[in-house]
N, C-alpha and C. Protein backbone atom coordinates (compact mmCIF):
# COMPACT_ATOMS: atom_id res chain seq x y z
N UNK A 1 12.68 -18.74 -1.61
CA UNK A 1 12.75 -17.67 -2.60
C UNK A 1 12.00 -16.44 -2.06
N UNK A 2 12.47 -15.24 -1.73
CA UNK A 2 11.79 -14.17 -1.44
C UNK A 2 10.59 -14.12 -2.34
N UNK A 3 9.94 -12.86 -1.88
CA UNK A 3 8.14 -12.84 -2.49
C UNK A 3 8.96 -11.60 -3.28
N UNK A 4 7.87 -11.45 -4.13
CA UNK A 4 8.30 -9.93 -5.16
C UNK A 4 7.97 -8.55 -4.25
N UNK A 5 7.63 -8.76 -3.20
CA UNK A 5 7.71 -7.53 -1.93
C UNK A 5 9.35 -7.24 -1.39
N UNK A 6 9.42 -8.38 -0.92
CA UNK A 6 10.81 -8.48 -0.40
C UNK A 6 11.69 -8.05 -1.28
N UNK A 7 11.66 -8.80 -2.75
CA UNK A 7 12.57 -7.97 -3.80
C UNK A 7 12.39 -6.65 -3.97
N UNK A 8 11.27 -5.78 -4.21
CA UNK A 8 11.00 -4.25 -3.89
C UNK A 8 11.80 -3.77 -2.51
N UNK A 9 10.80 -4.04 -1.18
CA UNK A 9 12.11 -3.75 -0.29
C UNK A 9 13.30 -3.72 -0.27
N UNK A 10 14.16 -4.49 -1.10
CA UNK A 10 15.65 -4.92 -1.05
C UNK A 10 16.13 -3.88 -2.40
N UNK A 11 15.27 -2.78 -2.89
CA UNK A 11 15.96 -2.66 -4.10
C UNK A 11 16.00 -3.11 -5.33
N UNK A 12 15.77 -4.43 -5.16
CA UNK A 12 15.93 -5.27 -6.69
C UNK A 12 14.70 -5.34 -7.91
N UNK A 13 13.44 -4.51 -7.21
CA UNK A 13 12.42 -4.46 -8.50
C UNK A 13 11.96 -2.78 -7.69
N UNK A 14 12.03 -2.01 -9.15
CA UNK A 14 11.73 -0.90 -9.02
C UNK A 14 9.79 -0.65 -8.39
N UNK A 15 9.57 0.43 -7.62
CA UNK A 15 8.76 0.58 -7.01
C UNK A 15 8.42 2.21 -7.03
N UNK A 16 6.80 2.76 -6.87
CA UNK A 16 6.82 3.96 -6.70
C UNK A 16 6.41 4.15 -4.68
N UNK A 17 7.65 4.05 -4.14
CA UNK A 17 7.71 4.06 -2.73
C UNK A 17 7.05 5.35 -2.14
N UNK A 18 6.36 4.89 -0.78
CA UNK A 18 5.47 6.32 -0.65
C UNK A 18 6.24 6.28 0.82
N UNK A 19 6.83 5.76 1.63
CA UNK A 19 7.29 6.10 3.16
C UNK A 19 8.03 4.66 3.35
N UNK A 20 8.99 4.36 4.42
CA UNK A 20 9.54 3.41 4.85
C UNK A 20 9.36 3.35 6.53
N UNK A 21 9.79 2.82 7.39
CA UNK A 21 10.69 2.84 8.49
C UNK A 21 11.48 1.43 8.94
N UNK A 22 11.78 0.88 10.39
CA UNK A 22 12.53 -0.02 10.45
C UNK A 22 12.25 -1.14 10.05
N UNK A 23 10.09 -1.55 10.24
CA UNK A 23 10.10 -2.32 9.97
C UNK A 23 8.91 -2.76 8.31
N UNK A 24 8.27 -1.74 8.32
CA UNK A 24 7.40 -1.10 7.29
C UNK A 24 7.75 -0.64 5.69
N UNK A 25 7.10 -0.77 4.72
CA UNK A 25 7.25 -0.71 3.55
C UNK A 25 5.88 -0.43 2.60
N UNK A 26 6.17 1.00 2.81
CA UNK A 26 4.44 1.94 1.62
C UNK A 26 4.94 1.81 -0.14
N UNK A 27 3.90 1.60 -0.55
CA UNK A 27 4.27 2.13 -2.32
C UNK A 27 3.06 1.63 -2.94
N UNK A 28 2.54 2.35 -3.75
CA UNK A 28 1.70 2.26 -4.99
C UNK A 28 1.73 1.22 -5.84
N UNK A 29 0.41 0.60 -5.56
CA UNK A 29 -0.01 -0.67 -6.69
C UNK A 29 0.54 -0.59 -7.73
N UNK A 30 1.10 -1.31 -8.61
CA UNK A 30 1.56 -0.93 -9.56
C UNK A 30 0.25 -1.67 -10.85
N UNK A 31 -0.89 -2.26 -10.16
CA UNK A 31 -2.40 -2.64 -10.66
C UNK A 31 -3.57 -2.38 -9.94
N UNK A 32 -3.34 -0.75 -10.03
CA UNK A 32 -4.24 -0.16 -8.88
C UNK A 32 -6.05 -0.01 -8.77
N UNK A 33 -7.01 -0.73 -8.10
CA UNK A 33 -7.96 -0.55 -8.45
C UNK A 33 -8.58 1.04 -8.39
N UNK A 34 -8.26 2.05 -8.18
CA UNK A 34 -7.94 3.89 -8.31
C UNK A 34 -6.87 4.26 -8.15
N UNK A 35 -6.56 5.14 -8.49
CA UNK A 35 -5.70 6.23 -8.72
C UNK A 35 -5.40 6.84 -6.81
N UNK A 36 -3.77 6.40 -6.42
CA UNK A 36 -3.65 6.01 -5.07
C UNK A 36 -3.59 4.94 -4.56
N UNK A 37 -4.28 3.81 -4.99
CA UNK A 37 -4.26 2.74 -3.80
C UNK A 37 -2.91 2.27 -3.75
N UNK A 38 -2.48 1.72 -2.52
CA UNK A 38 -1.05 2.02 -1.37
C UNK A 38 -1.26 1.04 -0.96
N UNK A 39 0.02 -0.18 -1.39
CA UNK A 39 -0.23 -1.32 -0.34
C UNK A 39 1.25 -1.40 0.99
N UNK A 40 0.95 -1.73 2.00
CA UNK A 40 1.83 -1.28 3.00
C UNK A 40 1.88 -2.96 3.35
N UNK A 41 3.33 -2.96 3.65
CA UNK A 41 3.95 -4.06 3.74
C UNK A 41 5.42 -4.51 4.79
N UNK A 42 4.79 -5.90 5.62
CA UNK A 42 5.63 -5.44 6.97
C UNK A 42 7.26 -6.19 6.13
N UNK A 43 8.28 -5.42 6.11
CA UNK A 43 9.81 -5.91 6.10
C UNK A 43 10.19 -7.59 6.23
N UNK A 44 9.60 -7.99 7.42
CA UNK A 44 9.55 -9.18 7.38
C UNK A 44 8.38 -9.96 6.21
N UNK A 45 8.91 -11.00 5.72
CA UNK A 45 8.57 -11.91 5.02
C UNK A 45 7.62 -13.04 5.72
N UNK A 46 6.17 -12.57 5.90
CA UNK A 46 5.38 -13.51 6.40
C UNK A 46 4.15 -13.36 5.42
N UNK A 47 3.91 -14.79 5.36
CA UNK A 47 2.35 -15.12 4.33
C UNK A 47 1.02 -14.53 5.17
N UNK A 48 0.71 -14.64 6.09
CA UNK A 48 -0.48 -14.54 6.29
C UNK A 48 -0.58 -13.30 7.92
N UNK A 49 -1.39 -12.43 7.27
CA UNK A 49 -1.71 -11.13 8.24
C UNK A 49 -1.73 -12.11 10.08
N UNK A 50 -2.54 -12.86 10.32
CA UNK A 50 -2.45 -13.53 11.54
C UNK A 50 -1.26 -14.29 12.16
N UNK A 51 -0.42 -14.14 11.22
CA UNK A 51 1.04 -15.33 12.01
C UNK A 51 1.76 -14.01 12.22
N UNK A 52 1.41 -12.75 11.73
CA UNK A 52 2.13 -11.93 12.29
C UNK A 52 2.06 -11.68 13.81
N UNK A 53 3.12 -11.58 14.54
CA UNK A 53 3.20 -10.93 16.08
C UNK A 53 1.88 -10.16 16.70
N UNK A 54 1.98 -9.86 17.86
CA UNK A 54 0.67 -8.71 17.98
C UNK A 54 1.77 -7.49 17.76
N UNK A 55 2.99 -7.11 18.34
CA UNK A 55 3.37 -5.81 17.96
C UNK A 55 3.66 -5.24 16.56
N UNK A 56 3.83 -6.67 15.68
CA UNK A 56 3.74 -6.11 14.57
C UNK A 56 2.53 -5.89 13.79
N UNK A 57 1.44 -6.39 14.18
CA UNK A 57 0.36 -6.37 13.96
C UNK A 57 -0.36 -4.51 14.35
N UNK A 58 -0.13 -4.33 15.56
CA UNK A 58 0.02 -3.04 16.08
C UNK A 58 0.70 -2.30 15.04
N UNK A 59 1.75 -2.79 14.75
CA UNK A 59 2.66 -1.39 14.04
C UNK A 59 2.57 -1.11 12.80
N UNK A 60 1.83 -2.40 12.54
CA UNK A 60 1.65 -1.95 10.65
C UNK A 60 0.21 -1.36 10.53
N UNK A 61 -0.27 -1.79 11.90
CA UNK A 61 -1.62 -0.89 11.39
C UNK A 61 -1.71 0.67 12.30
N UNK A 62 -0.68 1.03 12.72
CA UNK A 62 -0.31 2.18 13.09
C UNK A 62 0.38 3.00 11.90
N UNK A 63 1.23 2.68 11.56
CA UNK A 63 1.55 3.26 9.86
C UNK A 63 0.91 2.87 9.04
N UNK A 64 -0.31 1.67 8.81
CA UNK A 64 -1.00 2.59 7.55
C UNK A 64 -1.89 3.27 7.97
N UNK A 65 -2.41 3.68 9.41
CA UNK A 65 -2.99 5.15 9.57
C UNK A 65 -2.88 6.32 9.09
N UNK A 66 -1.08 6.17 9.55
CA UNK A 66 -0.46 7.67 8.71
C UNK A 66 -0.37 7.51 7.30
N UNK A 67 0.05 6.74 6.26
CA UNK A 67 -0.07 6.54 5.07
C UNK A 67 -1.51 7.07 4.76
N UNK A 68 -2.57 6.23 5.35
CA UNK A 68 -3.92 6.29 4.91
C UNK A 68 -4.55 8.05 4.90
N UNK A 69 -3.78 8.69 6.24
CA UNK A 69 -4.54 10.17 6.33
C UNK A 69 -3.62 10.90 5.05
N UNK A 70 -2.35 10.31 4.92
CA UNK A 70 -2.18 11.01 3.49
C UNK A 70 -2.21 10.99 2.15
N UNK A 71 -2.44 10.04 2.43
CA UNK A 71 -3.81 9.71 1.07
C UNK A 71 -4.90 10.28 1.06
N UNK A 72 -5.87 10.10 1.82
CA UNK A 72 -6.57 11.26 1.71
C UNK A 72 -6.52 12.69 1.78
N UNK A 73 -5.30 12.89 2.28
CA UNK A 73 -4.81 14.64 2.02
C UNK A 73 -4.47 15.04 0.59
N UNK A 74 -4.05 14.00 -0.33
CA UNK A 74 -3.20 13.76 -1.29
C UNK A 74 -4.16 13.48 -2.90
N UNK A 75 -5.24 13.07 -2.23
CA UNK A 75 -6.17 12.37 -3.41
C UNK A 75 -7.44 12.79 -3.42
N UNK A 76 -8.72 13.16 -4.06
CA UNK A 76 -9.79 13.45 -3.59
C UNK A 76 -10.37 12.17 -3.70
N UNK A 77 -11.03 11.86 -2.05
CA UNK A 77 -11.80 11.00 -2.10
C UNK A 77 -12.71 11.25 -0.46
N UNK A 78 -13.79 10.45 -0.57
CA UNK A 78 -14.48 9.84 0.97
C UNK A 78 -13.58 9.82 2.39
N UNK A 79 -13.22 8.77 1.39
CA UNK A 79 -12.64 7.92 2.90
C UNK A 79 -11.36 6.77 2.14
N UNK A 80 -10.76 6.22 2.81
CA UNK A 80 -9.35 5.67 2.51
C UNK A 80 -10.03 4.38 3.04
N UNK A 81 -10.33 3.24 2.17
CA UNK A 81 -10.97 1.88 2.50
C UNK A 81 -9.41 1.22 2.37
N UNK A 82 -9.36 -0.04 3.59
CA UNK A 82 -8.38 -0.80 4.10
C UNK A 82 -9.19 -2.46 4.28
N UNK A 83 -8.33 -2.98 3.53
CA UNK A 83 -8.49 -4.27 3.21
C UNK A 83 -7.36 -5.45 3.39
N UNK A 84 -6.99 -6.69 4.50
CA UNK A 84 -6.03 -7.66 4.11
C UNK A 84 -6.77 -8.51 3.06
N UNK A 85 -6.25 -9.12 2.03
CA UNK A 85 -6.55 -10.35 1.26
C UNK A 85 -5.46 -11.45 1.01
N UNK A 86 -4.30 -10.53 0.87
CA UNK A 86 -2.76 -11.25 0.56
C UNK A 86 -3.31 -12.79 0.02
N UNK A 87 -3.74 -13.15 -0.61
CA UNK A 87 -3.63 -14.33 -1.72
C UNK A 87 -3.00 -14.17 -3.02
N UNK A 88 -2.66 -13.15 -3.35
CA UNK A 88 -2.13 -12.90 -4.87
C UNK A 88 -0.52 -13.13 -4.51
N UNK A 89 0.11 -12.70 -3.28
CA UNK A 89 1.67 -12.48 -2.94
C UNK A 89 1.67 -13.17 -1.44
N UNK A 90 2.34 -14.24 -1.90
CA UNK A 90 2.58 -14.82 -0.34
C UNK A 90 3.36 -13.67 0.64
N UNK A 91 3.15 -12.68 1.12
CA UNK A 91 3.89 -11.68 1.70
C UNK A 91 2.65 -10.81 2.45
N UNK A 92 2.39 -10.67 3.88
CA UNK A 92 1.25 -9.64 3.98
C UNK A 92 1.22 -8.71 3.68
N UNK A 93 0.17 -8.18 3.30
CA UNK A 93 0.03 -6.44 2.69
C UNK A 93 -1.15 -6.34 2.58
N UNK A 94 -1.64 -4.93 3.39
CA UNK A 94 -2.74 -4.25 3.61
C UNK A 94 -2.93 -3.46 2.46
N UNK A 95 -4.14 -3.29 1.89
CA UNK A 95 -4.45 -2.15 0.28
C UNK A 95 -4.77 -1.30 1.08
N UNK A 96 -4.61 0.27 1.01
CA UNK A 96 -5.61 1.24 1.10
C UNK A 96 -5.88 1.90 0.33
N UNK A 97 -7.11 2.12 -0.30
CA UNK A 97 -7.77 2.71 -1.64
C UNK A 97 -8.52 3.62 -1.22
N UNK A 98 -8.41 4.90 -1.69
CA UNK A 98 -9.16 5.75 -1.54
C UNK A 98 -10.36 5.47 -2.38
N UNK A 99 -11.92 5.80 -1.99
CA UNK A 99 -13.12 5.49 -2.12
C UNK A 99 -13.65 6.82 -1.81
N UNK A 100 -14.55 6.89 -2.99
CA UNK A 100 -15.36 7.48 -3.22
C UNK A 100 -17.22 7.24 -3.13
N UNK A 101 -16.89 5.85 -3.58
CA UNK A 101 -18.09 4.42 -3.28
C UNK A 101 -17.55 3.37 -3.15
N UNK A 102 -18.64 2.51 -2.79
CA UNK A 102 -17.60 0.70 -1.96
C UNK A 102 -17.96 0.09 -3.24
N UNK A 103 -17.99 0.76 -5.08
CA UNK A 103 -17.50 -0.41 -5.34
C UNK A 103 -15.73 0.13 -5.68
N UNK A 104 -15.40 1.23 -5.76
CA UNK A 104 -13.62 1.54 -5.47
C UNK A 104 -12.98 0.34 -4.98
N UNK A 105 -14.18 -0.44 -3.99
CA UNK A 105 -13.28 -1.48 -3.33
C UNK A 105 -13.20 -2.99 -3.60
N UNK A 106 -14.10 -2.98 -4.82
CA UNK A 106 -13.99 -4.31 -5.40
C UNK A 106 -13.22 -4.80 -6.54
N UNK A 107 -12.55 -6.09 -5.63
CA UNK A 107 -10.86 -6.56 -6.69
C UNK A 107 -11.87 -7.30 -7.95
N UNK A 108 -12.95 -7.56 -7.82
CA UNK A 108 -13.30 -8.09 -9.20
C UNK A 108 -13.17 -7.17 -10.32
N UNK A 109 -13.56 -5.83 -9.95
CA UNK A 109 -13.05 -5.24 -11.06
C UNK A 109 -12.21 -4.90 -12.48
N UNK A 110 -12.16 -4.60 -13.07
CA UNK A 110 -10.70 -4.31 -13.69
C UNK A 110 -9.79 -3.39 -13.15
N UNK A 111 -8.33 -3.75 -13.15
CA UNK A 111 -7.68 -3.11 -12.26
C UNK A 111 -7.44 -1.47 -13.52
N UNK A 112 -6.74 -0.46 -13.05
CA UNK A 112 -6.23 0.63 -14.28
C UNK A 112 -4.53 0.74 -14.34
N UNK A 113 -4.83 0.99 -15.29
CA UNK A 113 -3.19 1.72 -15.59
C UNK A 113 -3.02 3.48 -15.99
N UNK A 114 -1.65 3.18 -15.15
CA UNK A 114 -1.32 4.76 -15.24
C UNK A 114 -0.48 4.96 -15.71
N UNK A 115 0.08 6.07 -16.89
CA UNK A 115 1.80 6.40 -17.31
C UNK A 115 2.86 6.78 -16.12
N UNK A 116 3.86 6.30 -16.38
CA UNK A 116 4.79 6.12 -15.30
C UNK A 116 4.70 8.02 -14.81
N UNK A 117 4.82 8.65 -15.80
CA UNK A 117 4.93 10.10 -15.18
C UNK A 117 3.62 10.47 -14.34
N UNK A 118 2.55 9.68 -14.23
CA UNK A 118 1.18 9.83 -13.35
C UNK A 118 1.61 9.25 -12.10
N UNK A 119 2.22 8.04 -11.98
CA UNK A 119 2.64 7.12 -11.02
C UNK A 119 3.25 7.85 -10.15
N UNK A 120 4.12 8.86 -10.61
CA UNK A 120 5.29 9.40 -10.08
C UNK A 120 4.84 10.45 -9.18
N UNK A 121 3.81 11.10 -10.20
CA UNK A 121 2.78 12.28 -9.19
C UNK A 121 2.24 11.85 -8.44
N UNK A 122 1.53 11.27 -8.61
CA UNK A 122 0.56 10.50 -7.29
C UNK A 122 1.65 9.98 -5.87
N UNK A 123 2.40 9.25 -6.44
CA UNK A 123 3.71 8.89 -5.24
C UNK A 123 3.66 9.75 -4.40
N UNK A 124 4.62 11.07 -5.40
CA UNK A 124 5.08 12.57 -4.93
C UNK A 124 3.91 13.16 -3.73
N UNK A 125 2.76 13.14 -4.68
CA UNK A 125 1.43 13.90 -3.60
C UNK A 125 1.67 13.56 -2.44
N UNK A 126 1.45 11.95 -2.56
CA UNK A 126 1.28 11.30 -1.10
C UNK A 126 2.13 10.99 -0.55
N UNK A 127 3.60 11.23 -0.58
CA UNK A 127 4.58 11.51 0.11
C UNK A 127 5.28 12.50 0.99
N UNK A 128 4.78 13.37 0.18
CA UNK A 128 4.63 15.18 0.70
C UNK A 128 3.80 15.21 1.78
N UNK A 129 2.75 14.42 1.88
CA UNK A 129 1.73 14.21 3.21
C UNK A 129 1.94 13.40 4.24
N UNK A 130 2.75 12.30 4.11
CA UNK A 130 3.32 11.66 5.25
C UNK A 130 3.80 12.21 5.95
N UNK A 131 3.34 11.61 7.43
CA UNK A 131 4.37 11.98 9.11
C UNK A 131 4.37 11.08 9.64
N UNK A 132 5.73 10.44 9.03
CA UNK A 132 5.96 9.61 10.12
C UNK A 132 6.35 10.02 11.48
């Protein structure tokens, strides 16, 4: 059964998408611990960040560089904190949360919600800032 990533990639569950390419997949938490955080996600369907390849390993953390600098072009914050955990979605995916302080970066938190027309801006911002 695909992961609910793979269904986003494929179209079949709506997403606020921030960049693509051949093998890569950006978009907005949809249980974001701030306003921005971007989880980037490799096309292929693998559970765990280490069974990935080294080139894909390379390449996803080469695009969320660029994701990450536009996020911070896009959002006011510090610095753009990058985290694997992937236990919630058998599917790897890197968070990057813009931080202001390291606790921005703690999942114990409560996560926030945003109205879909906020979602949409924030997307927009940080889409406008991507180079791939």
């Amino acid at each position: 059964m695909a992961s609910i990533f793979s269904r986003i990639i494929a179209g079949e569950i709506p997403c606020y998408k921030i960049a693509e390419d051949e093998h890569f997949f950006a978009f907005l938490d949809i249980n974001p611990l701030v306003k921005g955080h971007v989880l980037v996600v490799p096309k292929q369907e693998t559970d765990y960040f280490f069974d990935l390849d080294d080139d894909s390993i390379g390449g996803i953390m080469i695009f969320a560089k660029r994701i990450a600098k536009a996020i911070r072009a896009a959002i006011p914050c510090r610095k753009v904190g990058v985290t694997v955990i992937g236990l919630e979605v058998p599917h790897v995916h890197i968070h990057l949360i813009p931080i202001t302080q390291e606790m921005d970066m703690h999942f114990s938190r409560s996560k926030q919600s945003f109205p879909k027309e906020e979602m949409e801006a924030v997307a927009q911002a940080i889409r406008e800032k991507v180079c791939l």
